[in-house]
Protein backbone atom coordinates (compact mmCIF):
# COMPACT_ATOMS: atom_id res chain seq x y z
CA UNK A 1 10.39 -31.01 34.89
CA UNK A 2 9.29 -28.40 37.02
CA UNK A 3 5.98 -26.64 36.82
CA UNK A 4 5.52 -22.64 37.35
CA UNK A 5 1.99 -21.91 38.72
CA UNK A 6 -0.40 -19.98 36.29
CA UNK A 7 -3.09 -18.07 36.80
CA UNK A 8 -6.19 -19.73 34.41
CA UNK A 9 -9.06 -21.31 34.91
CA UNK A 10 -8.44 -24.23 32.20
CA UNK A 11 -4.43 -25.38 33.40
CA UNK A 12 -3.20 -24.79 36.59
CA UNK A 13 0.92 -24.84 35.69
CA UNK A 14 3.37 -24.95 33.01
CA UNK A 15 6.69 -26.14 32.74
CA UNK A 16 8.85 -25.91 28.99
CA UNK A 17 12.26 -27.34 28.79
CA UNK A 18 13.75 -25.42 25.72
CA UNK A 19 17.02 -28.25 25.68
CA UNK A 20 14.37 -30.90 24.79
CA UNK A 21 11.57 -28.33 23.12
CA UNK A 22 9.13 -30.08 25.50
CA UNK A 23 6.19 -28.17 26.81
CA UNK A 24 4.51 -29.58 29.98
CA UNK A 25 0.85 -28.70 30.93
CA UNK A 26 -1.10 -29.60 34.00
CA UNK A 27 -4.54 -29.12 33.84
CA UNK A 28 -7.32 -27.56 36.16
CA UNK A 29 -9.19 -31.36 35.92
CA UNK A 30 -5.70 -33.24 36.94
CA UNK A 31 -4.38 -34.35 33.97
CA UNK A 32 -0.51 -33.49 32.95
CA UNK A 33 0.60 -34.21 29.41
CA UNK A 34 3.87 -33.80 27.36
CA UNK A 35 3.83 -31.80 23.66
CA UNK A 36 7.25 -32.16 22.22
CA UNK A 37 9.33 -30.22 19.63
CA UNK A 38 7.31 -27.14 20.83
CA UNK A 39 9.20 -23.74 19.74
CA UNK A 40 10.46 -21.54 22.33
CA UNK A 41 8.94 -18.21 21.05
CA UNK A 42 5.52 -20.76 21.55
CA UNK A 43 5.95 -21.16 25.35
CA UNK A 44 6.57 -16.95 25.82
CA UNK A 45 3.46 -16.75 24.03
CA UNK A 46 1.77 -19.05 26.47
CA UNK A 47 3.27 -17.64 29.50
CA UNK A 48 2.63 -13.89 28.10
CA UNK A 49 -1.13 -14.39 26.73
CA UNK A 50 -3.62 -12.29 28.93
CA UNK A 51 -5.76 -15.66 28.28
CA UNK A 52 -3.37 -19.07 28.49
CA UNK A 53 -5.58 -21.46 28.35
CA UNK A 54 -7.13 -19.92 24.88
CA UNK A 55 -3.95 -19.65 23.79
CA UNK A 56 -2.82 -23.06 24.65
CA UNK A 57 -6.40 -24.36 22.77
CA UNK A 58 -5.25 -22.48 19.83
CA UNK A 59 -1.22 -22.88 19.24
CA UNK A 60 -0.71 -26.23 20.73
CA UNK A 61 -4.18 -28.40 21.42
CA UNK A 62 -5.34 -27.61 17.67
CA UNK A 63 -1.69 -26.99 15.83
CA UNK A 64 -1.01 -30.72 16.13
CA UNK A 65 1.33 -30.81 18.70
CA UNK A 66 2.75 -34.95 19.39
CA UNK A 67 1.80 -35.34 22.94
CA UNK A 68 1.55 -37.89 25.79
CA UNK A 69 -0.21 -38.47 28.91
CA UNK A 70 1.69 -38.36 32.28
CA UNK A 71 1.02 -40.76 35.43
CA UNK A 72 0.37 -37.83 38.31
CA UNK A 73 4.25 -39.22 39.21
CA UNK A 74 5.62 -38.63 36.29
CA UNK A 75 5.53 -34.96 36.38
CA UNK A 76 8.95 -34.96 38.24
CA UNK A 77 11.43 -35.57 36.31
């Protein structure tokens, strides 16, 4: 899945494939997880908020979101 850059100082990019509802996060200490069956309108609120990684601690860290831990070469696909 590809990644878009973002500018935060908690998760460095962002990638959301709407087919699969899968939201992709790398973050700023080098970990990349997987949070599936994430809504669409949730990602445009992530990639809109004038803070992302607050917003990512509130809708997805603390909503409960299944999730999964990426090898760095994972990432790709």
């Amino acid at each position: 899945m590809e990644r878009e850059q973002v500018e935060s100082q908690a998760l460095v990019s962002v990638g959301y494939d709407p087919d699969r509802r899968i939201l992709e996060v790398e973050f700023d200490g080098g970990g990349i997880y997987r949070y599936f069956d994430v809504p669409a309108d949730l990602y445009a609120g992530l990639m809109a908020a004038p803070s992302q990684g607050h917003y990512f601690a509130e809708h997805v860290r603390n909503a409960g979101f299944e999730y999964m831990r990426l090898d760095s070469d994972e990432g790709a696909d």
